[in-house]
C-alpha atoms as a PDB file:
ATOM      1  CA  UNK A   1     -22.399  -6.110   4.789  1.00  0.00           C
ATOM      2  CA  UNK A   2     -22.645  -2.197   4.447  1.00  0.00           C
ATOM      3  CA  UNK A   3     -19.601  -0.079   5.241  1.00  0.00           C
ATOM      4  CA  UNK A   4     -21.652   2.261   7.860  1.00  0.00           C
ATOM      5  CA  UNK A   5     -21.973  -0.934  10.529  1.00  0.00           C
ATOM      6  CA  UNK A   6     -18.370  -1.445  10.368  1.00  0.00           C
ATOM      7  CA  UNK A   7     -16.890   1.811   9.896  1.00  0.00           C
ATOM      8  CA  UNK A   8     -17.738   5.663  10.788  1.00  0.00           C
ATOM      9  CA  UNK A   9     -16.719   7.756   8.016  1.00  0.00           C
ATOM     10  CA  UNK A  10     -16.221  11.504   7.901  1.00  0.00           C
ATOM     11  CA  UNK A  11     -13.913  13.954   5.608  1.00  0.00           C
ATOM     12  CA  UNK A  12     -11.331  15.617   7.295  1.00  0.00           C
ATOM     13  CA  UNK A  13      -9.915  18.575   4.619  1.00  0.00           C
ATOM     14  CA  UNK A  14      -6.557  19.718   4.052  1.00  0.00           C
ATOM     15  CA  UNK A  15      -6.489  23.185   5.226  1.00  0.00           C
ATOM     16  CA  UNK A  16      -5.513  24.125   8.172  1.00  0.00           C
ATOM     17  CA  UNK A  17      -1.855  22.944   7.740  1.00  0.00           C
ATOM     18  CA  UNK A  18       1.051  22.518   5.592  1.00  0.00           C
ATOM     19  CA  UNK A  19       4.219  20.574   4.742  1.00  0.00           C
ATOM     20  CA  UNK A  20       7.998  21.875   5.556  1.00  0.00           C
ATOM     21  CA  UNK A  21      10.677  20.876   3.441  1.00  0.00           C
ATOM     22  CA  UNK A  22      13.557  19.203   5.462  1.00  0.00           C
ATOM     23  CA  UNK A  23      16.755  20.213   5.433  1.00  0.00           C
ATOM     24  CA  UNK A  24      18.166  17.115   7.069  1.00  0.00           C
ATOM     25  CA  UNK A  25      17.082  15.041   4.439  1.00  0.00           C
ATOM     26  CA  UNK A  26      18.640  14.497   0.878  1.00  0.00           C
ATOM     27  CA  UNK A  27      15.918  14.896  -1.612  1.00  0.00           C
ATOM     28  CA  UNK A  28      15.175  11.397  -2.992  1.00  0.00           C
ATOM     29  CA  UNK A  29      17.178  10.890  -6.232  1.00  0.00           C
ATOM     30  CA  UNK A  30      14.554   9.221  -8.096  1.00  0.00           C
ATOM     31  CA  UNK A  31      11.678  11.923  -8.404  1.00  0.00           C
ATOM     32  CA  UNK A  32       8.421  10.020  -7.695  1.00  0.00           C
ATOM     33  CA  UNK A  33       5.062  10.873  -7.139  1.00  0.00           C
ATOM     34  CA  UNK A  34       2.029   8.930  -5.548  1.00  0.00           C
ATOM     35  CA  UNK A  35       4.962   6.630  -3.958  1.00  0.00           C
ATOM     36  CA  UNK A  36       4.411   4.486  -1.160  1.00  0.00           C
ATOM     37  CA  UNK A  37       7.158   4.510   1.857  1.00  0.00           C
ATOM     38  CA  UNK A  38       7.540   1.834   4.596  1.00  0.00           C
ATOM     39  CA  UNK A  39      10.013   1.241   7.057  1.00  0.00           C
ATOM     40  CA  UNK A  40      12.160  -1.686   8.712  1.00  0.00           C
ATOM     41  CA  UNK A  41      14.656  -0.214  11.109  1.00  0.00           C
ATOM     42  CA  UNK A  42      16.637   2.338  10.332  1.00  0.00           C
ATOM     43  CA  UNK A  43      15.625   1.788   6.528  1.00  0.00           C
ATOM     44  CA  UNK A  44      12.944   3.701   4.361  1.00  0.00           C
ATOM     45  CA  UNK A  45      11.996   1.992   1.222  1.00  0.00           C
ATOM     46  CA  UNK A  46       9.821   4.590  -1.311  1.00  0.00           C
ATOM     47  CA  UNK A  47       8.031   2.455  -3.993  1.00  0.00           C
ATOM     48  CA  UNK A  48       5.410   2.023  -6.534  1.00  0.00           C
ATOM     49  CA  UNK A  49       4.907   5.569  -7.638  1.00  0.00           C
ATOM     50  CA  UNK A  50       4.786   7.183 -11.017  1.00  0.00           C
ATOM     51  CA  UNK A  51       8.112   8.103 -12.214  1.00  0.00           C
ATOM     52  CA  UNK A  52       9.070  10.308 -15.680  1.00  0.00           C
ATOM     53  CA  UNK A  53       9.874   6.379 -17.683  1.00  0.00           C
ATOM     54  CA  UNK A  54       8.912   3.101 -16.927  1.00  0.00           C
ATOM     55  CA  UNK A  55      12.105   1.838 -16.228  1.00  0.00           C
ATOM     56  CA  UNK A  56      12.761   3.988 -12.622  1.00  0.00           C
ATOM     57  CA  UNK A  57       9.381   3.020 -11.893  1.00  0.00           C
ATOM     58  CA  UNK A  58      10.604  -0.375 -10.536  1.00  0.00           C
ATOM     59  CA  UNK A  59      13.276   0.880  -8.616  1.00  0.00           C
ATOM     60  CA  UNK A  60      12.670   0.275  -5.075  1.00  0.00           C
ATOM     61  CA  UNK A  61      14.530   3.664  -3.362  1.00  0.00           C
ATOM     62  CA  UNK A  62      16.104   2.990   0.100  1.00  0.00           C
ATOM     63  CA  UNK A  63      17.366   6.010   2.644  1.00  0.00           C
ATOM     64  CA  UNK A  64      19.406   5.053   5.395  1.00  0.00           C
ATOM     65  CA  UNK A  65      18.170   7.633   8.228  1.00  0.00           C
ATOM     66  CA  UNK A  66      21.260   6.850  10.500  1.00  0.00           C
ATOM     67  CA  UNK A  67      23.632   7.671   7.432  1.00  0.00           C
ATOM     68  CA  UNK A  68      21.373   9.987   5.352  1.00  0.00           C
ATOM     69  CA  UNK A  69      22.140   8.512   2.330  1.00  0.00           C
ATOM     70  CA  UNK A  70      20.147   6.981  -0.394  1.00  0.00           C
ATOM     71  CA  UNK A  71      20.596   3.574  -2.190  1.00  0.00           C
ATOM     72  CA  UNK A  72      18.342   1.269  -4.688  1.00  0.00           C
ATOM     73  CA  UNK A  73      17.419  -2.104  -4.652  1.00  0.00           C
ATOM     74  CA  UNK A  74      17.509  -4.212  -8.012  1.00  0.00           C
ATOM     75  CA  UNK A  75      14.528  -3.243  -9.742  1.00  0.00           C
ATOM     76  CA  UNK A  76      11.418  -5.164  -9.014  1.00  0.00           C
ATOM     77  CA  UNK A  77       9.254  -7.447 -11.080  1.00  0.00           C
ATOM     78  CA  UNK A  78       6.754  -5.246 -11.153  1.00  0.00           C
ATOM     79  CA  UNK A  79       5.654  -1.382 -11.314  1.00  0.00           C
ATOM     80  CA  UNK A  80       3.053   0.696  -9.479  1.00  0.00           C
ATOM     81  CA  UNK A  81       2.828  -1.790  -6.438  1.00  0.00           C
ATOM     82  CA  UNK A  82       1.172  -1.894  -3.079  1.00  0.00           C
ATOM     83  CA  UNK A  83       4.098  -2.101  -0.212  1.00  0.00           C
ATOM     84  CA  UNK A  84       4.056  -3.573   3.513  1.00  0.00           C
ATOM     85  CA  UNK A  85       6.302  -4.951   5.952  1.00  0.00           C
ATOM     86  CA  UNK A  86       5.785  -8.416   7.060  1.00  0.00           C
ATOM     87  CA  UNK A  87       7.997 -10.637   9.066  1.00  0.00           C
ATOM     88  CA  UNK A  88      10.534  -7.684   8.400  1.00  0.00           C
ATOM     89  CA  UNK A  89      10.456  -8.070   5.043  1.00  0.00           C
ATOM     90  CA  UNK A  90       9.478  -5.698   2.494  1.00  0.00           C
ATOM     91  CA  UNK A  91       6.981  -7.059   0.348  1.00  0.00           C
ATOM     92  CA  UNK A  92       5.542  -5.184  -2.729  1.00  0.00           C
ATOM     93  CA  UNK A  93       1.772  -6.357  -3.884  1.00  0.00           C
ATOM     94  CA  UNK A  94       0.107  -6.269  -6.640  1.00  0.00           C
ATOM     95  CA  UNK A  95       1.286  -3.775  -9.379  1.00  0.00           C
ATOM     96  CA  UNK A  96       1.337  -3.501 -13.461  1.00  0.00           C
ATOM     97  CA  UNK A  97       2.891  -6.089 -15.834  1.00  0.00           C
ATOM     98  CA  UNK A  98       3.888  -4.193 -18.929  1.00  0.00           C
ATOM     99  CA  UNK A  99       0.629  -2.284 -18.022  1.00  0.00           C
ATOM    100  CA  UNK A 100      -1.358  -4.914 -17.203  1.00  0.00           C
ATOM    101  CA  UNK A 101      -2.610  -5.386 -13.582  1.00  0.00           C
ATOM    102  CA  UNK A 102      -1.437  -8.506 -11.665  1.00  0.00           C
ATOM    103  CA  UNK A 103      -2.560 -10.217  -8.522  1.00  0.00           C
ATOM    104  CA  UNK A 104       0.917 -11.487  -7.158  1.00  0.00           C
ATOM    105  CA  UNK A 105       3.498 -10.551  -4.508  1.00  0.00           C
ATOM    106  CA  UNK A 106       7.092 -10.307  -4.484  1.00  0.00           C
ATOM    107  CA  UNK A 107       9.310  -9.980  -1.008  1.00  0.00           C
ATOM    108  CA  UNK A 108      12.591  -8.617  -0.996  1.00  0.00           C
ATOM    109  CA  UNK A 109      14.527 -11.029   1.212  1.00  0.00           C
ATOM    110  CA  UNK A 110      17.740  -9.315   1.443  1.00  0.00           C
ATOM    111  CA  UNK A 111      19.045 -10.866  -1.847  1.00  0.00           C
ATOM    112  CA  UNK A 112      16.401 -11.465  -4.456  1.00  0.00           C
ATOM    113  CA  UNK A 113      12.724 -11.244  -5.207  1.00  0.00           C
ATOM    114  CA  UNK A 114      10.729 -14.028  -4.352  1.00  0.00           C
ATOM    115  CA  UNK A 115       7.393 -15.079  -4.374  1.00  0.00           C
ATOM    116  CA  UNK A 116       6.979 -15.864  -0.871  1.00  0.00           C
ATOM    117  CA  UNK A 117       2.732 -15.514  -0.503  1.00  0.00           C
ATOM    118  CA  UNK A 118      -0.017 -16.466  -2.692  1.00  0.00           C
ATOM    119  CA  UNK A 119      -1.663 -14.178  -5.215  1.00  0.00           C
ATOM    120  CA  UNK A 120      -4.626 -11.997  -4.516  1.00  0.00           C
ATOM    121  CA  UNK A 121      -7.933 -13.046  -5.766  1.00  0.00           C
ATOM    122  CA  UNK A 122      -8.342  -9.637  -7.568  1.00  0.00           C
ATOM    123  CA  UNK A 123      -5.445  -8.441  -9.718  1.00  0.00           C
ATOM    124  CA  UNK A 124      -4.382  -4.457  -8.536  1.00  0.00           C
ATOM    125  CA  UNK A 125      -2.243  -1.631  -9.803  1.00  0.00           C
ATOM    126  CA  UNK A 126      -1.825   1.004  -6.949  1.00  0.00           C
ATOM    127  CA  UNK A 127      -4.342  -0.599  -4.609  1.00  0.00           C
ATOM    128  CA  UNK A 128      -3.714   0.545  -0.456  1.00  0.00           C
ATOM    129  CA  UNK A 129      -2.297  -1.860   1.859  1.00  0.00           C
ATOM    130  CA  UNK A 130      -2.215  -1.587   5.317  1.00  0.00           C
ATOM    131  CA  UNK A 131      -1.033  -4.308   7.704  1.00  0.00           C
ATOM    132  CA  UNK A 132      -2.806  -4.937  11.366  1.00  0.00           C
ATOM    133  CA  UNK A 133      -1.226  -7.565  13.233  1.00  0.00           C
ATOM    134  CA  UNK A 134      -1.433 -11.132  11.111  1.00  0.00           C
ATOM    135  CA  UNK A 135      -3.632  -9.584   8.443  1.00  0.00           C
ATOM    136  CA  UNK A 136      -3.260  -7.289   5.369  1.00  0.00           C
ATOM    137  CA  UNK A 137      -5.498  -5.252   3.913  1.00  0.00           C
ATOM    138  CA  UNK A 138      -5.263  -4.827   0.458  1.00  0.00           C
ATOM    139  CA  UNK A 139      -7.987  -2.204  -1.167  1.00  0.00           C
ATOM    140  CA  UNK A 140      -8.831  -0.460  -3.757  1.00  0.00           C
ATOM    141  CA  UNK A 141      -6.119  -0.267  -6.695  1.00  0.00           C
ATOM    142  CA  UNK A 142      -6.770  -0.562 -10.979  1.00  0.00           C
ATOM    143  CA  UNK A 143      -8.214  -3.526 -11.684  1.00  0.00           C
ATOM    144  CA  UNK A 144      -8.911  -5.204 -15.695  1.00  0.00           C
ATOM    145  CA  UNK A 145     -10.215  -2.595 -18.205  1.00  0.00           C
ATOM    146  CA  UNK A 146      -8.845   0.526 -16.025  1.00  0.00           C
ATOM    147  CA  UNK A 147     -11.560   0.140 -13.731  1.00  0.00           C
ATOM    148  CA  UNK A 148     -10.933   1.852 -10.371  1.00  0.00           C
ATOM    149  CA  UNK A 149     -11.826  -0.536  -7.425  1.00  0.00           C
ATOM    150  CA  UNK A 150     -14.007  -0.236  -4.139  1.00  0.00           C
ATOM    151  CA  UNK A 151     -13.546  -4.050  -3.003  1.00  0.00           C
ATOM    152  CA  UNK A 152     -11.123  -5.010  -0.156  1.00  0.00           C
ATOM    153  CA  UNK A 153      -9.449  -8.465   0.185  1.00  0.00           C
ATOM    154  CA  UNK A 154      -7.456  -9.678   3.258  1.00  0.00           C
ATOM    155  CA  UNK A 155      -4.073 -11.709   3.403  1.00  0.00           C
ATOM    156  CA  UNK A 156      -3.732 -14.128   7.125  1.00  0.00           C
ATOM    157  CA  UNK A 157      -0.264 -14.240   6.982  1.00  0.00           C
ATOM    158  CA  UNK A 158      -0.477 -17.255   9.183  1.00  0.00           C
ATOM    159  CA  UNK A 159      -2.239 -19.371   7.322  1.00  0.00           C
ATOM    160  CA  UNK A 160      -0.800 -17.963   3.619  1.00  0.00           C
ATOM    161  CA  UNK A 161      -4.548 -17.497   2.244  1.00  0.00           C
ATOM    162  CA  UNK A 162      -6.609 -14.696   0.710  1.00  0.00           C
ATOM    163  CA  UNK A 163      -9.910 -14.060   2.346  1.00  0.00           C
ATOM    164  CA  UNK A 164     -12.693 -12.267   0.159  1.00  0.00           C
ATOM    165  CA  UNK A 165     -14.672  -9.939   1.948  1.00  0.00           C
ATOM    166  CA  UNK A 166     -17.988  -8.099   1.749  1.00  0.00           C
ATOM    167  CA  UNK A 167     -16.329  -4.968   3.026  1.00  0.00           C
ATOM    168  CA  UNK A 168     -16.061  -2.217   0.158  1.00  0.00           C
ATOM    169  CA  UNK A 169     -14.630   1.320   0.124  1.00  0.00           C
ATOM    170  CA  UNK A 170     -16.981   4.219   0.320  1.00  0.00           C
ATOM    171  CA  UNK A 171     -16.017   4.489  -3.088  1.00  0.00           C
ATOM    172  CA  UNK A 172     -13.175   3.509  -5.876  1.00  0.00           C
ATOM    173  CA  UNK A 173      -9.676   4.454  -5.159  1.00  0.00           C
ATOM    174  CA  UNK A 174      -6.180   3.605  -6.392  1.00  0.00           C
ATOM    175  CA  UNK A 175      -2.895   5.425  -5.533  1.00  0.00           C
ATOM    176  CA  UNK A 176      -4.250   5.634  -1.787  1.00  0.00           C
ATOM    177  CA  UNK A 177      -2.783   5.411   1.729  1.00  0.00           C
ATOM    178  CA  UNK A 178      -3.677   3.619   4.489  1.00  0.00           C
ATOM    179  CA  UNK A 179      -2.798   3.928   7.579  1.00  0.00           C
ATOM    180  CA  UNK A 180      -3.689   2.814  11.421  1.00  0.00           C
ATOM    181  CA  UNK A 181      -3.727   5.116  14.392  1.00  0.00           C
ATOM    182  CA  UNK A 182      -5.128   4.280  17.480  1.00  0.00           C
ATOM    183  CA  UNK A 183      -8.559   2.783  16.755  1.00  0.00           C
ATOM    184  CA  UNK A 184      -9.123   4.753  13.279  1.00  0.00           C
ATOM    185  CA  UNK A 185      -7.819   3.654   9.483  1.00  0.00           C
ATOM    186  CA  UNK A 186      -6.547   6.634   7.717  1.00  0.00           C
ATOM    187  CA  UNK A 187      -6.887   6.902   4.046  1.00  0.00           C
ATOM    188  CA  UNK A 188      -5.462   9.364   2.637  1.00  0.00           C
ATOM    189  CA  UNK A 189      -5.984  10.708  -1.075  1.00  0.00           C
ATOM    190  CA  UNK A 190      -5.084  13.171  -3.231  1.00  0.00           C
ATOM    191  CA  UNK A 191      -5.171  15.994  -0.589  1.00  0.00           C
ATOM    192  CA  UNK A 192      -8.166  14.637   1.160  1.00  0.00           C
ATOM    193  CA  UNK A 193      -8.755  12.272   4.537  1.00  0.00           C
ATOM    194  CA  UNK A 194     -11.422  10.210   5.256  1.00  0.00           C
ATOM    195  CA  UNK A 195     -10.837   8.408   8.810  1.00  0.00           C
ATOM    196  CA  UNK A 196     -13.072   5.665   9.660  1.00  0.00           C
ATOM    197  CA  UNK A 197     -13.499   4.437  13.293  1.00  0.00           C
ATOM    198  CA  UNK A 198     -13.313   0.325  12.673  1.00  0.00           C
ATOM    199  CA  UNK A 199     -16.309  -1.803  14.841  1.00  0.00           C
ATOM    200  CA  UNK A 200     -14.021  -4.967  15.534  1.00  0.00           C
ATOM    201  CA  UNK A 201     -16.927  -7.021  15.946  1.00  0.00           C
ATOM    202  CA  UNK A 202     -18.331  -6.752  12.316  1.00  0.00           C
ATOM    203  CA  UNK A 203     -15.263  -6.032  11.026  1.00  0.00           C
ATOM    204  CA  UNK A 204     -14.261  -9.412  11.700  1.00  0.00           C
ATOM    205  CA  UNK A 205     -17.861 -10.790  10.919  1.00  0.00           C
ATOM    206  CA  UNK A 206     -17.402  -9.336   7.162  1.00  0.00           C
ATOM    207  CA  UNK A 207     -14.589 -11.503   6.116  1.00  0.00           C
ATOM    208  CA  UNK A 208     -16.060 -14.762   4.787  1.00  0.00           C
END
């Protein structure tokens, strides 16, 4: 299916506006950059980034916004992951083995990391997730030989299984954000926008 009967795309640039450094907020102890951040609560977990050694790269960073103070989480399996919430529970996806891409997920469950979902079809370092009610989206990312991706995969969460879809980026991306507002994805990279306006109808007719 092509992108342009599910999706219209446009470029929104970066000008036009700028980002204030807070003085309410300790700077994160762990610098990090291309990081993902999710939240549960009162919680902010900052993951998968690029940090100055491999080691801090797995450390999940956790701020506490009612007692504005950072903490860590034992380091995680796995570096330069995706990260979503679901059933309240962060879960990291994807990500590099000892620089190798890998397809599985690992959930935080308060104590340890588990394996609580199947792996994706597709292994992905830095792909975008985005979660929309009982599915996540799960694009882009580095897949085998360095190659930047385009293709987009979808986790039911009810069922527990991968569905492939037709459905590709407008081109390859890793280290992006996704986001949903209203009836538009955000995806935001490197300093650019593109939003696209999702048709439900053959959104849902590209998953197969």
């Amino acid at each position: 299916m092509n992108v342009e009967n599910v999706f219209q795309s446009d470029l929104l640039t970066a000008g036009g506006g700028h980002f204030l450094k807070s003085t309410e907020i300790p700077e994160v102890p762990i610098a990090t950059r291309f990081g993902k951040a999710v939240a549960i609560n009162e919680r902010v977990f900052v993951c998968g980034g690029e940090c100055e050694n491999r080691a801090s790269e797995r450390i999940v960073q956790v701020y506490n916004v009612l007692t504005k103070k950072w903490s860590t989480l034992p380091p995680s399996p796995y570096s330069h992951s995706g990260a979503t919430i679901i059933k309240d529970q962060l879960t990291l996806i994807g990500g590099e083995d000892t620089l190798t891409p890998i397809s599985k997920l690992v959930t935080w469950t308060g104590e340890e990391w588990l394996e609580l979902y199947p792996p994706m079809h597709t292994a992905r370092s830095s792909p975008g997730v985005l979660a929309i009610g009982d599915l996540v989206i799960v694009s882009g990312g580095v897949g085998a030989g360095s190659r930047v991706l385009d293709t987009i995969e979808f986790l039911d969460i009810k069922t527990k299984k991968w569905i492939q879809s037709n459905l590709k980026l407008l081109r390859p991306l890793s280290s992006h954000h996704m986001a949903l507002c209203g009836e538009y994805i955000y995806i935001y990279y490197w300093g650019s926008a593109f939003f696209w306006r999702m048709n439900k109808k053959n959104f849902m007719a590209s998953l197969t």
